[in-house]
C-alpha atoms as a PDB file:
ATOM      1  CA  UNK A   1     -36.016   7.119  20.029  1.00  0.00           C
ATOM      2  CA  UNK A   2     -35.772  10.776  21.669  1.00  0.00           C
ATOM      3  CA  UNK A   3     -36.371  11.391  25.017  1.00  0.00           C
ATOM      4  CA  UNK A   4     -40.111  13.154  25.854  1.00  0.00           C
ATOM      5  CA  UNK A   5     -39.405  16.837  26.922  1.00  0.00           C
ATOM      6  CA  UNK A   6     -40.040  17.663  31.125  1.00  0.00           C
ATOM      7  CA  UNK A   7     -43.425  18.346  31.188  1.00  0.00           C
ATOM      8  CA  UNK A   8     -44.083  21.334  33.431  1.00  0.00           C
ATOM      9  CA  UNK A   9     -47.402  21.784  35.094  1.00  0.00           C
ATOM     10  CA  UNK A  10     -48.046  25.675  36.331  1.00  0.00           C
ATOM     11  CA  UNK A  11     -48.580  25.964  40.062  1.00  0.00           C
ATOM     12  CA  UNK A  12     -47.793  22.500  40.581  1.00  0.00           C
ATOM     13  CA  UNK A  13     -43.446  21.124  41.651  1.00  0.00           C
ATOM     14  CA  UNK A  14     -41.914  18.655  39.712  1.00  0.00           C
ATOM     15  CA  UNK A  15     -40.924  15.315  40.863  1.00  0.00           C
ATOM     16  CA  UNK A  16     -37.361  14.534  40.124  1.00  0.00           C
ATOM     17  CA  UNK A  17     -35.775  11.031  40.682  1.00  0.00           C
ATOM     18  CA  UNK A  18     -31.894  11.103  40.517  1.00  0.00           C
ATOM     19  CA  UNK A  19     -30.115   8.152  39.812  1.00  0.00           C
ATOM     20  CA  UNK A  20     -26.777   6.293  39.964  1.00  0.00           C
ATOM     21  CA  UNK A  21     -25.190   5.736  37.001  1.00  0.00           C
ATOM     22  CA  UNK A  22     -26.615   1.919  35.641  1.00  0.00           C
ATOM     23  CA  UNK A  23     -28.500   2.143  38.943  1.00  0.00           C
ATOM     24  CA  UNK A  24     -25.337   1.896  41.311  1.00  0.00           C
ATOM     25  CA  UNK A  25     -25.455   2.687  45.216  1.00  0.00           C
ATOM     26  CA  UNK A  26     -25.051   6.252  45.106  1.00  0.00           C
ATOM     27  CA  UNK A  27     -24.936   6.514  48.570  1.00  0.00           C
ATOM     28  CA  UNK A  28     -22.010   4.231  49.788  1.00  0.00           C
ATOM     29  CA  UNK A  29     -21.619   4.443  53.733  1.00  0.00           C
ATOM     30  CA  UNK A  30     -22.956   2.354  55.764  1.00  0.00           C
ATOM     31  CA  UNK A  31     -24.068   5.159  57.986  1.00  0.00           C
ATOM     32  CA  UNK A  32     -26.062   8.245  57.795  1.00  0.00           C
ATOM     33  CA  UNK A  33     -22.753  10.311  56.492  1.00  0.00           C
ATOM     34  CA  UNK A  34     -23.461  10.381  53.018  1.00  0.00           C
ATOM     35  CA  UNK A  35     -27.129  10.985  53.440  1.00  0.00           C
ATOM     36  CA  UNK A  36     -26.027  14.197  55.751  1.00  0.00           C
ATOM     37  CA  UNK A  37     -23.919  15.561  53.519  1.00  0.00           C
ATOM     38  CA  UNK A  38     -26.554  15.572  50.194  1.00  0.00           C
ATOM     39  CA  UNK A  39     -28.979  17.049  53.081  1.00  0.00           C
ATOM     40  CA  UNK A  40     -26.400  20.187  53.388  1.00  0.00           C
ATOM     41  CA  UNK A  41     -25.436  20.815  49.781  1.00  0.00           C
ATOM     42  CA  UNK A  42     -29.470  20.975  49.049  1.00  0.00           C
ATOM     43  CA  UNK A  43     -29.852  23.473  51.957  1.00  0.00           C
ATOM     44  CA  UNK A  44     -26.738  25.274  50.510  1.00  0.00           C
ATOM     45  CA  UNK A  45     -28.245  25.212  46.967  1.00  0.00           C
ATOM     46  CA  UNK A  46     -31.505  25.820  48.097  1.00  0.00           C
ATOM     47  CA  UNK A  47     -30.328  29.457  49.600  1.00  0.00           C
ATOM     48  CA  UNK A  48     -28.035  30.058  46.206  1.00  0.00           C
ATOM     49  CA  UNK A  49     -30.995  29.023  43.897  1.00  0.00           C
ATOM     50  CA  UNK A  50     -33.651  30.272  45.797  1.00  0.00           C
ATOM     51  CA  UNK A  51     -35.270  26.822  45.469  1.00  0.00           C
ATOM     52  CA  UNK A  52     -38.433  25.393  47.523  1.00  0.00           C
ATOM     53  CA  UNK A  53     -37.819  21.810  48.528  1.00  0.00           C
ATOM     54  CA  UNK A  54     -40.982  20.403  49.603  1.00  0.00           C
ATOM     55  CA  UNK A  55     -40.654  16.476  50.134  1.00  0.00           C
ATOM     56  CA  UNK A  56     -37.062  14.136  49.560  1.00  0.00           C
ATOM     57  CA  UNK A  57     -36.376  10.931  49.971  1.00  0.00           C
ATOM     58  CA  UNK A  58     -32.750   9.323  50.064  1.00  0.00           C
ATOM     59  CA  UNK A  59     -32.646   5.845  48.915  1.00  0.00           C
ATOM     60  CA  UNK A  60     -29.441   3.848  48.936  1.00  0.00           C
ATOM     61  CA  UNK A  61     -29.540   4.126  44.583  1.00  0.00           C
ATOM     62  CA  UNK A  62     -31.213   6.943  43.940  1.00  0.00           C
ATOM     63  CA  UNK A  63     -33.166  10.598  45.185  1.00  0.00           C
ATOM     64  CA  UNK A  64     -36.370  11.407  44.986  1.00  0.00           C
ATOM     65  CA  UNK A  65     -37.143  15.447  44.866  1.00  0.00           C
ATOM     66  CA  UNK A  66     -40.653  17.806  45.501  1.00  0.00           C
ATOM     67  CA  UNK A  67     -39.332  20.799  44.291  1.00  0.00           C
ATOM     68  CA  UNK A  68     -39.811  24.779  42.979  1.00  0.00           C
ATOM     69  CA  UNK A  69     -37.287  27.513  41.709  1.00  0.00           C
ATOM     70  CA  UNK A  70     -37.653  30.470  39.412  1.00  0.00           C
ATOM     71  CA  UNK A  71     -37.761  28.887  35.658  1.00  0.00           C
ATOM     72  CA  UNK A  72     -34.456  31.083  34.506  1.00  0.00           C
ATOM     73  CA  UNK A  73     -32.222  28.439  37.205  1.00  0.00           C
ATOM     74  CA  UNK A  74     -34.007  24.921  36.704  1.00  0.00           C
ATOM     75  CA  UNK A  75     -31.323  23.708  34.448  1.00  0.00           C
ATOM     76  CA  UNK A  76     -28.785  25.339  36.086  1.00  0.00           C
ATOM     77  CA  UNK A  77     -30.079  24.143  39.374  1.00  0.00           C
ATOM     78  CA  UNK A  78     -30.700  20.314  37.613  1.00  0.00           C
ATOM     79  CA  UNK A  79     -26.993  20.195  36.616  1.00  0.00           C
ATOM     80  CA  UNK A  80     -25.851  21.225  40.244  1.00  0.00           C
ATOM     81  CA  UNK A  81     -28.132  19.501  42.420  1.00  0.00           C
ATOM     82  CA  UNK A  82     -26.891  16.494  39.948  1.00  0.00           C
ATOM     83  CA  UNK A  83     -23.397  16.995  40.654  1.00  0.00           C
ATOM     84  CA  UNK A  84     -24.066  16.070  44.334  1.00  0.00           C
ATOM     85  CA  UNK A  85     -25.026  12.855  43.901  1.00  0.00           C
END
């Protein structure tokens, strides 16, 4: 069965959930280094994309995302921000 299409509500940022492949640890240190790091590529992206992050949160497995960018980038932006993790 095909995947449903992203539904995109006008107005309103979509909630993305990253995850690890088979629902692996994404994030392997023990420490905060990993989550740092994911913390500076967004900011990086988020000045190259001109992207408005409104609400994360870094879980060991996966990333949830509150975000907004021009339409023309989102799969651009998807397929980078997606590379990070």
């Amino acid at each position: 069965m095909p995947r449903m299409g992203r539904m995109v509500l006008p107005n309103y940022p979509p909630h993305i959930v990253q995850r690890g492949h088979n629902r692996q640890v994404v994030f392997a240190c023990a420490d905060a280094d990993d989550f740092q790091r994911y913390l500076t590529d967004i900011r990086e992206l988020k000045v190259q994309f001109g992207i408005k992050l409104y609400a994360w949160c870094l879980m060991k497995n996966h990333v949830h995302l509150l975000a907004r960018w021009r339409a023309k980038l989102a799969s651009t932006s998807y397929d980078r921000i997606g590379r990070h993790v």
